[in-house]
C-alpha atoms as a PDB file:
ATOM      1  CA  UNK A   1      78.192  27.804 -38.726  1.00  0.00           C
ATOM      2  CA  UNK A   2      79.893  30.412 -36.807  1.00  0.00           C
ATOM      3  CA  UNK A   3      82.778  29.847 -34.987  1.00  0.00           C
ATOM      4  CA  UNK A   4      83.132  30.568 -31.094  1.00  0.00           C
ATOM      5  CA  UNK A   5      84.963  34.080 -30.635  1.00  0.00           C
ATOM      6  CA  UNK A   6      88.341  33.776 -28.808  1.00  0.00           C
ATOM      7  CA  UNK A   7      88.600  36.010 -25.816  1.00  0.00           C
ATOM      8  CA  UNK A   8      90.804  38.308 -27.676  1.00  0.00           C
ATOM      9  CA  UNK A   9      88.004  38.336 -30.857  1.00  0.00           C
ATOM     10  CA  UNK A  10      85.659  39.247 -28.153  1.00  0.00           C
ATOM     11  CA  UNK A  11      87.121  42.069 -27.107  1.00  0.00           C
ATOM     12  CA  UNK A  12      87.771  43.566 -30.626  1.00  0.00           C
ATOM     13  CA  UNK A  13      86.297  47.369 -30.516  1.00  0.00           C
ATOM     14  CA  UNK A  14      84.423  47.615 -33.896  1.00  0.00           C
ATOM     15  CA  UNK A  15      82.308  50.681 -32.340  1.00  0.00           C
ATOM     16  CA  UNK A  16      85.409  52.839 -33.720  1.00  0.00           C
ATOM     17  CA  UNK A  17      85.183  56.271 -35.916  1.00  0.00           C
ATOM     18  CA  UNK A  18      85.216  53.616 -38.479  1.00  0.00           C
ATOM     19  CA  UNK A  19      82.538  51.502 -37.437  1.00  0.00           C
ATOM     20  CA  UNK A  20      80.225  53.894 -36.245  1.00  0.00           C
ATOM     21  CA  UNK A  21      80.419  55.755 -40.138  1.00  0.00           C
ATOM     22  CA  UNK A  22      79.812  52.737 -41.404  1.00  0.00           C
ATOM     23  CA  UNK A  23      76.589  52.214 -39.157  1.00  0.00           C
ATOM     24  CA  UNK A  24      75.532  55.509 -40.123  1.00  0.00           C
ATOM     25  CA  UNK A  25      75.915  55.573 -43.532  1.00  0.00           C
ATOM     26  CA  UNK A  26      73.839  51.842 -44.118  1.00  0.00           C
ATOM     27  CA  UNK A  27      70.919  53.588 -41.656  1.00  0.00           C
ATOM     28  CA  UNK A  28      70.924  56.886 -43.845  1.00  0.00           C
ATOM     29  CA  UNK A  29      70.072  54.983 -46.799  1.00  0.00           C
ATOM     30  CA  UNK A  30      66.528  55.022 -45.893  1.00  0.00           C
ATOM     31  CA  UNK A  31      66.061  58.625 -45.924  1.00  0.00           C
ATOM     32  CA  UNK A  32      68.560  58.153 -49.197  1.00  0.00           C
ATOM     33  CA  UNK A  33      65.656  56.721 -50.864  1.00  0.00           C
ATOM     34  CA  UNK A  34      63.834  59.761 -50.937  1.00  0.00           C
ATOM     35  CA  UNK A  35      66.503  62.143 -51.725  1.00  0.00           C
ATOM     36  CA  UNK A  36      67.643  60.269 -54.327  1.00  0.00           C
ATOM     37  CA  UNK A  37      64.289  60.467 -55.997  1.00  0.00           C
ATOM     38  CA  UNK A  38      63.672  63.790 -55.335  1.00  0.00           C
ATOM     39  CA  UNK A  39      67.271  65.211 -57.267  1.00  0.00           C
ATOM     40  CA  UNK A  40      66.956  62.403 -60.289  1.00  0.00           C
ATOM     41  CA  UNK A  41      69.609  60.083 -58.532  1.00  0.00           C
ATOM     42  CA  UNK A  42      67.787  56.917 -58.554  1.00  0.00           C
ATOM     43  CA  UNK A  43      64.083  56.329 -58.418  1.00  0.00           C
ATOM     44  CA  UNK A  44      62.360  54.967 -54.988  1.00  0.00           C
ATOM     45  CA  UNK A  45      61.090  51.881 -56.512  1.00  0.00           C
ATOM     46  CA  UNK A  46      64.791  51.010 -57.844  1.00  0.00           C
ATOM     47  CA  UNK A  47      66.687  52.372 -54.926  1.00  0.00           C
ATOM     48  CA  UNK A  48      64.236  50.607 -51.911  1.00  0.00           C
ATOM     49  CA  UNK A  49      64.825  46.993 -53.421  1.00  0.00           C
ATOM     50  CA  UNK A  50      68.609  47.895 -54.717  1.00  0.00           C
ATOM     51  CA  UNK A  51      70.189  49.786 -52.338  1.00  0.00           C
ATOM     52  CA  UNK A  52      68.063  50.500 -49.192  1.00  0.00           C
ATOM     53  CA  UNK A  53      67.094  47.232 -48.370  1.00  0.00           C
ATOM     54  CA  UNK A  54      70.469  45.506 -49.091  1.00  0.00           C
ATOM     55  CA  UNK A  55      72.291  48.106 -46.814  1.00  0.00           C
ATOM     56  CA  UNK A  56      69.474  46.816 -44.132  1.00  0.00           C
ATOM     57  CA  UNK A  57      70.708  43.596 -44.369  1.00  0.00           C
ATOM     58  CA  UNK A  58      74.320  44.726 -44.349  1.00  0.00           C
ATOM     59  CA  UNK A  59      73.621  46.842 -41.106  1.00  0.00           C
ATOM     60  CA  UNK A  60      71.916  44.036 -39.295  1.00  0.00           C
ATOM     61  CA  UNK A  61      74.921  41.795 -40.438  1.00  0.00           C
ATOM     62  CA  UNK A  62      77.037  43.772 -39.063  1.00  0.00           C
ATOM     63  CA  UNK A  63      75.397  44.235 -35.795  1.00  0.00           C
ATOM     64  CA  UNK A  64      75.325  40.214 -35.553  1.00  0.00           C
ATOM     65  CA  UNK A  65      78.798  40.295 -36.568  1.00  0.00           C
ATOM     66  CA  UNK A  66      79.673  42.389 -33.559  1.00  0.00           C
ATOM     67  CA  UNK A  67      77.386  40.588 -31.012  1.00  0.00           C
ATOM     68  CA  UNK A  68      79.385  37.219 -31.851  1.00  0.00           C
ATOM     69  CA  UNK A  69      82.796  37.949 -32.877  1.00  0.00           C
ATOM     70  CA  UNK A  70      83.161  41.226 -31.192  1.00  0.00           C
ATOM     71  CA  UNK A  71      82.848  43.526 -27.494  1.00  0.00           C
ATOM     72  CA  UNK A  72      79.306  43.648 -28.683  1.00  0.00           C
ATOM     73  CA  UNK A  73      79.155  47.908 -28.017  1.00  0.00           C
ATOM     74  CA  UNK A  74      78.170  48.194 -32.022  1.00  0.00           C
ATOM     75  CA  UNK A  75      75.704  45.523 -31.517  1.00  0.00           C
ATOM     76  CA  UNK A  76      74.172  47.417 -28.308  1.00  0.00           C
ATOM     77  CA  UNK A  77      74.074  50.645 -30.333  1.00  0.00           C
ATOM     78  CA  UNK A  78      72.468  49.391 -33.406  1.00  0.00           C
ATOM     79  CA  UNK A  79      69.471  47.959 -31.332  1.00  0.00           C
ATOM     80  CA  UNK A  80      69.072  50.414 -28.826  1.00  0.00           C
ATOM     81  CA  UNK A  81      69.031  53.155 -31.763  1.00  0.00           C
ATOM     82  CA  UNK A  82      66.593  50.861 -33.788  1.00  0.00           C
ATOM     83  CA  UNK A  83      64.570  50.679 -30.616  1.00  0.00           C
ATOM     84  CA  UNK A  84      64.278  54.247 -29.564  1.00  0.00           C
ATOM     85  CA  UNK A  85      63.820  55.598 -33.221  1.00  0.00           C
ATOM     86  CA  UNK A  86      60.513  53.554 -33.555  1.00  0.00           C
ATOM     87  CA  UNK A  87      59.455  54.755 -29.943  1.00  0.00           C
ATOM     88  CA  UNK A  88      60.227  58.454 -31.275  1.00  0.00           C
ATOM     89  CA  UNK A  89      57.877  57.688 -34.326  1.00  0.00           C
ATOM     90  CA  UNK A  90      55.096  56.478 -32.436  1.00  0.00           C
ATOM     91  CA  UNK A  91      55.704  59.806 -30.165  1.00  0.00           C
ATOM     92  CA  UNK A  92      56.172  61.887 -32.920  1.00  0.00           C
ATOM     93  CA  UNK A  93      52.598  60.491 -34.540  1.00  0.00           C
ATOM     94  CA  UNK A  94      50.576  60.615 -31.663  1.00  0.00           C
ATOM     95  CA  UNK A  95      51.366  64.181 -31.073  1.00  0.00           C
ATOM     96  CA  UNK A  96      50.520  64.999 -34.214  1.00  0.00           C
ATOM     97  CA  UNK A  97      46.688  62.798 -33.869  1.00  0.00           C
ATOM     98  CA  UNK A  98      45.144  65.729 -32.643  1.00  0.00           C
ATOM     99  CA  UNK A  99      45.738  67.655 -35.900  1.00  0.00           C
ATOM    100  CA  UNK A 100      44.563  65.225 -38.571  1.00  0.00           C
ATOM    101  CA  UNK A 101      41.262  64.015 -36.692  1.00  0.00           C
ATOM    102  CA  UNK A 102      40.476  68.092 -34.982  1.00  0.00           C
ATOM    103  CA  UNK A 103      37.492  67.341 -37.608  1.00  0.00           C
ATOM    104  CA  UNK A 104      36.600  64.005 -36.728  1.00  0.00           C
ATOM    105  CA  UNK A 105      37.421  64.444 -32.909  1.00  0.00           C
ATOM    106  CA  UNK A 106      35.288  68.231 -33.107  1.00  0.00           C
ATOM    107  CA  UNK A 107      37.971  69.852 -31.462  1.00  0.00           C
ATOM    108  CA  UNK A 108      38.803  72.297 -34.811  1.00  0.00           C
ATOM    109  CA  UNK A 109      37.921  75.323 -33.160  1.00  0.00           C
ATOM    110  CA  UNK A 110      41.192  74.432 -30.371  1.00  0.00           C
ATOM    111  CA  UNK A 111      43.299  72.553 -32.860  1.00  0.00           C
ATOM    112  CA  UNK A 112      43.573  73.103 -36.754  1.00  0.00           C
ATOM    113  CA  UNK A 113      42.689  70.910 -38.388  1.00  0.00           C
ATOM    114  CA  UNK A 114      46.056  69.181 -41.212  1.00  0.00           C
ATOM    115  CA  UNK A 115      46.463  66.738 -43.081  1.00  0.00           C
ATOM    116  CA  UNK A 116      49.918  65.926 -41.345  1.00  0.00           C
ATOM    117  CA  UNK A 117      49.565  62.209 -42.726  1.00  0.00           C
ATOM    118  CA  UNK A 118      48.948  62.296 -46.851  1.00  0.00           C
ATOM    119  CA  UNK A 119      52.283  61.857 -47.449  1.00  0.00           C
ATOM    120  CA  UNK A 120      52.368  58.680 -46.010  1.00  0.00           C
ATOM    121  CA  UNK A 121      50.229  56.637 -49.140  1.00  0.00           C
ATOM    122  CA  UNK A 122      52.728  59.043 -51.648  1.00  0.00           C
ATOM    123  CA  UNK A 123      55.666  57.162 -49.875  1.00  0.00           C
ATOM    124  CA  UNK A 124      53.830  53.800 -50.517  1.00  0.00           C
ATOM    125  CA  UNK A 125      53.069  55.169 -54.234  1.00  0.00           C
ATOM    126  CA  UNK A 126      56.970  56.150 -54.961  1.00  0.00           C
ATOM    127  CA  UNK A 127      58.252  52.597 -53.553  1.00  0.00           C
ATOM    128  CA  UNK A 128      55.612  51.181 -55.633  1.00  0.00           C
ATOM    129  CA  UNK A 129      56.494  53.197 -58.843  1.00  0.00           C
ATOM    130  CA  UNK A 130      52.715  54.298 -58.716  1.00  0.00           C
ATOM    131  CA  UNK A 131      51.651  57.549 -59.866  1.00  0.00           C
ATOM    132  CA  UNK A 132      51.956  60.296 -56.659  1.00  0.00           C
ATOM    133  CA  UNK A 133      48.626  61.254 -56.457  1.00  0.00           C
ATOM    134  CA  UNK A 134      45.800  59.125 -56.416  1.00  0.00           C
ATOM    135  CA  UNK A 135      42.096  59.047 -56.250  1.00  0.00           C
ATOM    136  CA  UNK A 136      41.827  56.167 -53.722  1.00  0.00           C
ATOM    137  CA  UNK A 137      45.403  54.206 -52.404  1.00  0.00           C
ATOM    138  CA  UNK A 138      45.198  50.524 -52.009  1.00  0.00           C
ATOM    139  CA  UNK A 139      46.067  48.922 -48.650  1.00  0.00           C
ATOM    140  CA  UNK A 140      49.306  47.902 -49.743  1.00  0.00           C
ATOM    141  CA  UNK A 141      50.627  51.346 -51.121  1.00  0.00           C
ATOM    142  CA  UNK A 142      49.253  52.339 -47.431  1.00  0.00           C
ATOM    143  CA  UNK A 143      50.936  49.336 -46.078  1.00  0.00           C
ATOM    144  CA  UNK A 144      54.098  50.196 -47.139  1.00  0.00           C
ATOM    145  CA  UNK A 145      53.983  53.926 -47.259  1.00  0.00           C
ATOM    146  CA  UNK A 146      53.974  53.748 -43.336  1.00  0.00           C
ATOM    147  CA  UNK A 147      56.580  51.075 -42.832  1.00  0.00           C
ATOM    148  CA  UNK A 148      58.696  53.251 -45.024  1.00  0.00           C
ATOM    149  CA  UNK A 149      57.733  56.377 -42.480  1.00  0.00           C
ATOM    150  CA  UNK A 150      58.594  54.183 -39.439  1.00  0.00           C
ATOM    151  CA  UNK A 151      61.972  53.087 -41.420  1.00  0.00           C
ATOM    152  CA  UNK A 152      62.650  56.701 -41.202  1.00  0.00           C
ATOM    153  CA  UNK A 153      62.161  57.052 -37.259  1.00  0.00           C
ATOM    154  CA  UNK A 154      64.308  53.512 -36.650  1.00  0.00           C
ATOM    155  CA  UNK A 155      67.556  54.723 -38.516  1.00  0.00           C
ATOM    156  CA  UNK A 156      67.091  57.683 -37.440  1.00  0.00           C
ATOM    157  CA  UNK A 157      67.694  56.357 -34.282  1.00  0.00           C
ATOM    158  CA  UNK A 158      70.589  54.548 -35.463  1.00  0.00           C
ATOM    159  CA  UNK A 159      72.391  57.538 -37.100  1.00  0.00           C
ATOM    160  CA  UNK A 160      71.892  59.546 -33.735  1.00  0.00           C
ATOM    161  CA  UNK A 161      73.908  56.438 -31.836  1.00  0.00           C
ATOM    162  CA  UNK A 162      76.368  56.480 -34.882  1.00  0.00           C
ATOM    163  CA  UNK A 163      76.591  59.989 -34.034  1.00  0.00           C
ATOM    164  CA  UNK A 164      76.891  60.575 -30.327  1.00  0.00           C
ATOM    165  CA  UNK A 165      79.104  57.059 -29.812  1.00  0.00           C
ATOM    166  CA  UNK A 166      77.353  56.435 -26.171  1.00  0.00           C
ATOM    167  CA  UNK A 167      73.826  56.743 -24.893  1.00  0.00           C
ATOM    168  CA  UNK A 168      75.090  57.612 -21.818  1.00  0.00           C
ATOM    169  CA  UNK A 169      77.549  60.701 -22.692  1.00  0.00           C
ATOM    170  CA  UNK A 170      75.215  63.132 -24.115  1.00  0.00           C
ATOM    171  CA  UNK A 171      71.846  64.972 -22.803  1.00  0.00           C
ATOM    172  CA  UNK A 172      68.966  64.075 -24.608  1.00  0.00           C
ATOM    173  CA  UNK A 173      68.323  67.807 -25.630  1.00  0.00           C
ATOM    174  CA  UNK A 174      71.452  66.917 -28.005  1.00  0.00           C
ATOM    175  CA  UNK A 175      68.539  64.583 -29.760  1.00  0.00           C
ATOM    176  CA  UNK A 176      65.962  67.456 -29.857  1.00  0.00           C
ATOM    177  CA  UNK A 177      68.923  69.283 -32.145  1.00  0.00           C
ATOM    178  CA  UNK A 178      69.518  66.217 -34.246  1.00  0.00           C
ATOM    179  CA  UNK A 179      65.372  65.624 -34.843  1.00  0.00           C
ATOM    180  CA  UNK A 180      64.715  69.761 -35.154  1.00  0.00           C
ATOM    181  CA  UNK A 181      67.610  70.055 -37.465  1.00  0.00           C
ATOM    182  CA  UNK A 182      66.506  67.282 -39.831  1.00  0.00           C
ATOM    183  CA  UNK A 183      63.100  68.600 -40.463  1.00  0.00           C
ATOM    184  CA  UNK A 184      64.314  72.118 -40.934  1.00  0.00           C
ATOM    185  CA  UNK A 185      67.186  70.458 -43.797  1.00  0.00           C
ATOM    186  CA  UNK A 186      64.154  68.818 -45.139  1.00  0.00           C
ATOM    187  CA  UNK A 187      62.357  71.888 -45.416  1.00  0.00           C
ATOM    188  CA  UNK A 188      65.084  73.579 -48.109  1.00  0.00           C
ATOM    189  CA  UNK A 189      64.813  70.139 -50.041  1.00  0.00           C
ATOM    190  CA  UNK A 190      62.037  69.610 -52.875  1.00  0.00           C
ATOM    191  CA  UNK A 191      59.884  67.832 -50.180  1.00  0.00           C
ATOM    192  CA  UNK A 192      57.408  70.499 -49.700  1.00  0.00           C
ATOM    193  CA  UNK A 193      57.168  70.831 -53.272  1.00  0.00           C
ATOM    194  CA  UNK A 194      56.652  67.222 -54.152  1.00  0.00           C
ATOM    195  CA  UNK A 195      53.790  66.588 -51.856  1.00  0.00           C
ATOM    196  CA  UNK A 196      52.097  70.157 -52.118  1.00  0.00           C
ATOM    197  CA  UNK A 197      53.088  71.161 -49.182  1.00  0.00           C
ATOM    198  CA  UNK A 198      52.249  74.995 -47.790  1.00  0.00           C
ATOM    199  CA  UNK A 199      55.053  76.364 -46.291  1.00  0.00           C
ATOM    200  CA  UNK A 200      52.742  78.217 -43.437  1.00  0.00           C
ATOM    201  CA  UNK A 201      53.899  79.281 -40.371  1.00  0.00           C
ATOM    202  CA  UNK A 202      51.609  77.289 -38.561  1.00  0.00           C
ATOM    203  CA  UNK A 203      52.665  74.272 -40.630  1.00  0.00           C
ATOM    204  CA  UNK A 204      56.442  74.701 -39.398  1.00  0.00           C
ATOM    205  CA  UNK A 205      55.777  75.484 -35.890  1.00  0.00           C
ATOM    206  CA  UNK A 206      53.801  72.127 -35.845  1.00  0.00           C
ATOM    207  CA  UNK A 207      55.980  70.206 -37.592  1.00  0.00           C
ATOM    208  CA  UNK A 208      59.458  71.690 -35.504  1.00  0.00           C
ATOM    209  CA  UNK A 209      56.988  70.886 -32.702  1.00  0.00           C
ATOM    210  CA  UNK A 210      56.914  67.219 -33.479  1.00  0.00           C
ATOM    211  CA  UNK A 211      60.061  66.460 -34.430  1.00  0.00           C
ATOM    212  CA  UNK A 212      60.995  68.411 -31.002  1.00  0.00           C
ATOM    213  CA  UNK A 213      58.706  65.748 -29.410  1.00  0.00           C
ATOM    214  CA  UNK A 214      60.667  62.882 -31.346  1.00  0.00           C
ATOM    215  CA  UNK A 215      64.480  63.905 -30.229  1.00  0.00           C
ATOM    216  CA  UNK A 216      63.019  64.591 -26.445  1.00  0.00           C
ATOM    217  CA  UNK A 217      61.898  60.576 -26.839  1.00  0.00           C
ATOM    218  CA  UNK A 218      64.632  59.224 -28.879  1.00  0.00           C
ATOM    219  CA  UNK A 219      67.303  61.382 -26.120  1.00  0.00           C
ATOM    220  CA  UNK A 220      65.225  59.973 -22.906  1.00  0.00           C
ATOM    221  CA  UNK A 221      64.805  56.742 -24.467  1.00  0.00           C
ATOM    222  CA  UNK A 222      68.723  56.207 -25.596  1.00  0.00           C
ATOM    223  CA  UNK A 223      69.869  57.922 -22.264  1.00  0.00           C
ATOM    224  CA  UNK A 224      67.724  55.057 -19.943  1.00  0.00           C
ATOM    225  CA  UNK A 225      68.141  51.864 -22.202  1.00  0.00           C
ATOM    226  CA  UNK A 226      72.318  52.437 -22.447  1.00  0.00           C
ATOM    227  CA  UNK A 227      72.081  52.813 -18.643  1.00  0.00           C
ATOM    228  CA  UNK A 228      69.985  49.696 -18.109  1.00  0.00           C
ATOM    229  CA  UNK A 229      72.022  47.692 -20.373  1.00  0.00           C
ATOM    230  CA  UNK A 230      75.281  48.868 -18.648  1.00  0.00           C
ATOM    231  CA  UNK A 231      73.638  47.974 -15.538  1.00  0.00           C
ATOM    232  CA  UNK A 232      72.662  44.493 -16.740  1.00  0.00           C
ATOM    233  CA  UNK A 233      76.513  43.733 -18.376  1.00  0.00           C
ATOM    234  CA  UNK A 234      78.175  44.661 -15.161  1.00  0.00           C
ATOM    235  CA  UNK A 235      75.942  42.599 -13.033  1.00  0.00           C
ATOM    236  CA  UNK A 236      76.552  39.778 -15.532  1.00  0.00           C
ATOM    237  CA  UNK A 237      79.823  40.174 -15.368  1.00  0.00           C
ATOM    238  CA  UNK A 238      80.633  40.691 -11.256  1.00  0.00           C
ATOM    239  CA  UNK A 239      78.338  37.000 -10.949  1.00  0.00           C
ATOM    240  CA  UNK A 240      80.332  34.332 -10.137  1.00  0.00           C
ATOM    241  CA  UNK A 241      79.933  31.280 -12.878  1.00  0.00           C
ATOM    242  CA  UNK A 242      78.266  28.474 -10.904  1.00  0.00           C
END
């Protein structure tokens, strides 16, 4: 069982230069699954059990670490960035609805109509050590291909707090740059190769488009949850014990 912190434990800073490369090295690990596949490193289905999901662990070990022997400003950033980074997904899909169901929705003759989501399944297959394409994915290739995707968003969150240090110190447009210059890195990797991807014009105005909408809600949504949670600590702290 854990031990009570002493005050002086407490106040131990592990939210350093130090810390926060640590933090952002364990959250890049889950985009490190798929680089490492893509330039022969290390397979996805050996490097998600191996190395992704131990450095999870490790992360989230860390952060407890920090909550309960430490000033708790790692733990803060580790869930605020986890928090915002799955918000961003969810923002980041939704924009991008309209596109993969213009068919379904009849709106093709406004919006084009792309298959912005078939990548997800491959993500399941490569985890799975399935062959990439497939006739007809099972539920659980699905399954996981998309809680890989949304693994993506939630470090990505992390690595932009790992980045930045405080919420609070930098305009959320600074997110926009971190999403936007992502996808265009991804773009010079083997990605659109692997998954047949047309490098259109359209495609990459779409795609900079949503990962534009991603840092704007990652940016907002780090910038108002460090405020509220400074709010909350200093109230806690200027209340008199009863």
């Amino acid at each position: 069982m854990m031990e009570p912190a002493t005050p002086l434990q407490r106040n131990k800073n592990h939210w350093n230069a130090y810390g926060r490369w640590i933090v952002f090295l364990l959250a890049a690990s889950s985009i490190g699954c798929l680089m490492a596949d893509f330039y022969g490193v290390c397979p996805m289905r050996i490097f998600t059990p191996f190395v992704f999901v131990p450095a999870m662990v490790i992360l989230l070990a860390f952060a407890l670490f920090d909550r309960f022997q430490g000033d708790g400003n790692l733990w803060r950033a580790v869930w605020i960035g986890l928090v915002c980074g799955l918000l961003a997904a969810v923002a980041y899909d939704v924009f991008r609805l309209p596109f993969v169901f213009a068919k379904e929705w009849g709106i093709d003759s406004i919006i084009p109509s792309m298959k912005l989501f078939k990548v997800f399944p491959r993500f399941g297959a490569m985890v799975l050590g399935q062959p990439l394409e497939q006739s007809n994915y099972s539920l659980t290739t699905q399954m996981i291909g998309w809680l890989y995707h949304f693994s993506n968003g939630a470090t990505f969150g992390v690595m932009y707090m790992a980045m930045i240090g405080d919420g609070m110190r930098r305009h959320w447009a600074w997110a926009v740059l971190f999403a936007t210059g992502l996808e265009l890195g991804m773009l010079f990797t083997p990605y659109p190769t692997v998954f047949n991807i047309p490098l259109t014009v359209r495609f990459i105005v779409v795609t900079l488009a949503a990962h534009a909408i991603f840092g704007v809600e990652l940016g907002m949504a780090v910038r108002w949850l460090a405020r509220r949670t400074r709010q909350t600590i200093s109230v806690a702290t200027l209340t008199p014990a009863v």
